[in-house]
Protein backbone atom coordinates (compact mmCIF):
# COMPACT_ATOMS: atom_id res chain seq x y z
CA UNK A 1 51.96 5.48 -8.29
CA UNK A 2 52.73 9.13 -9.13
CA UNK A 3 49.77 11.05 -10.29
CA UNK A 4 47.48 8.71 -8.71
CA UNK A 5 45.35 9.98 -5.49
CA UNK A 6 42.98 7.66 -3.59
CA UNK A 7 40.74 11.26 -2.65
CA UNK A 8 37.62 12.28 -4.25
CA UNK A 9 36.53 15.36 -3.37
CA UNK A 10 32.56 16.08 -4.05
CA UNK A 11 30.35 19.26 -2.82
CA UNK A 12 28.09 18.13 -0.06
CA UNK A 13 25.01 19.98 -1.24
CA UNK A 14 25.98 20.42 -5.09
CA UNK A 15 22.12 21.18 -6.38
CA UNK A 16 20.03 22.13 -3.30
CA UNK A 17 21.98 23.22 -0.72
CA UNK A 18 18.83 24.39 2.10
CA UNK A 19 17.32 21.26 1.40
CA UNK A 20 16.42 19.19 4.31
CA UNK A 21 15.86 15.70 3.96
CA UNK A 22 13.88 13.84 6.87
CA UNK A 23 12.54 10.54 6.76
CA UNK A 24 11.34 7.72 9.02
CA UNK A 25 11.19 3.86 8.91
CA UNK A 26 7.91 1.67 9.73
CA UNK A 27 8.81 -0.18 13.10
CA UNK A 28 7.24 -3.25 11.16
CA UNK A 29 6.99 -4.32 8.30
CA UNK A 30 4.77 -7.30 6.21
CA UNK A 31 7.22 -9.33 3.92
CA UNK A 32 6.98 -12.46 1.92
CA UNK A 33 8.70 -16.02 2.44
CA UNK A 34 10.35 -16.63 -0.71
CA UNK A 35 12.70 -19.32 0.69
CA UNK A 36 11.97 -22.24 3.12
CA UNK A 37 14.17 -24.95 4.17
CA UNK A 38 12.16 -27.94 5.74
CA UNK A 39 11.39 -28.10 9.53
CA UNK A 40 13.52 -30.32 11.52
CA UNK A 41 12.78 -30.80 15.08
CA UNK A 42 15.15 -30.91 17.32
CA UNK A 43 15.36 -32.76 20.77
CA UNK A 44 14.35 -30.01 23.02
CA UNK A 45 10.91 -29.68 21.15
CA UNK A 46 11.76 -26.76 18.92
CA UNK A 47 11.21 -26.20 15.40
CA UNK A 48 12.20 -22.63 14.68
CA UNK A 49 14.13 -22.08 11.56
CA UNK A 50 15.85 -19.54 8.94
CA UNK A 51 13.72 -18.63 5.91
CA UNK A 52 15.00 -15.64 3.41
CA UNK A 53 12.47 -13.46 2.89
CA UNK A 54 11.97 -10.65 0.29
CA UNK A 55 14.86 -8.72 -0.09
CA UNK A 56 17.42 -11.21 0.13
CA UNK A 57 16.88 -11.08 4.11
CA UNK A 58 17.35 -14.28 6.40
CA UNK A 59 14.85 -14.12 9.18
CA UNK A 60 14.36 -16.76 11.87
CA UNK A 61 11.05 -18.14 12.62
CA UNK A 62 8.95 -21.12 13.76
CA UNK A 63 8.68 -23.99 12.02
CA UNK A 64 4.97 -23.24 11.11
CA UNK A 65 6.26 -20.45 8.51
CA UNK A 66 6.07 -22.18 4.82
CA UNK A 67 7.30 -20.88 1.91
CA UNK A 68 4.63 -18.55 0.45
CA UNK A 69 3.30 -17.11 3.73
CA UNK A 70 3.55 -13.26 4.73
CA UNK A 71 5.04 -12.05 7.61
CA UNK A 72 5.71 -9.34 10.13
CA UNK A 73 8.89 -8.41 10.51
CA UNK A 74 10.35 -6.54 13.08
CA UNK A 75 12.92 -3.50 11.54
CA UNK A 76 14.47 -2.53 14.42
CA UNK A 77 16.12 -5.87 15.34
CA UNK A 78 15.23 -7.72 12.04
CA UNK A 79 13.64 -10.87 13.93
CA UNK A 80 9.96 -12.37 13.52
CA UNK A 81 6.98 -10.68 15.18
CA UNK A 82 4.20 -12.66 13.67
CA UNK A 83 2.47 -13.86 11.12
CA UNK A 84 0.77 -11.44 8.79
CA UNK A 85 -3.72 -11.41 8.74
């Protein structure tokens, strides 16, 4: 298409440009079950399971974890540490 370019070309640092920004990220976090599908065992004895948690995020867990419960998350790899106190 003539007159049409698929480039948009911005400043990087339009308003501040010596701004630094620095910022770090908790290695774990507490979050809440909002979703929980039930447990079903399976023949090797375990019962773990994917609930979504807040956030939209699927996390798997043991079957223990109900719908309701808080929990501690893990940020780095996204997988259950424990359950929250």
């Amino acid at each position: 298409m003539k007159g049409v370019s698929n480039t948009i070309k911005t400043p990087l640092y339009p308003v501040f440009p010596a701004l630094v920004l620095q910022g770090s990220v908790p290695t774990k976090i507490r979050v809440k079950v909002t979703s929980a599908q039930p447990v079903l065992p399976r023949t090797d004895g375990t019962a773990n399971r994917h609930v979504i948690v807040e956030g939209g995020v699927s996390v798997m867990v043991p079957g223990h974890i109900q719908e309701g419960d808080t929990i501690v998350v893990n940020t780095a790899s996204a997988m259950y540490d424990s359950r929250a106190v």
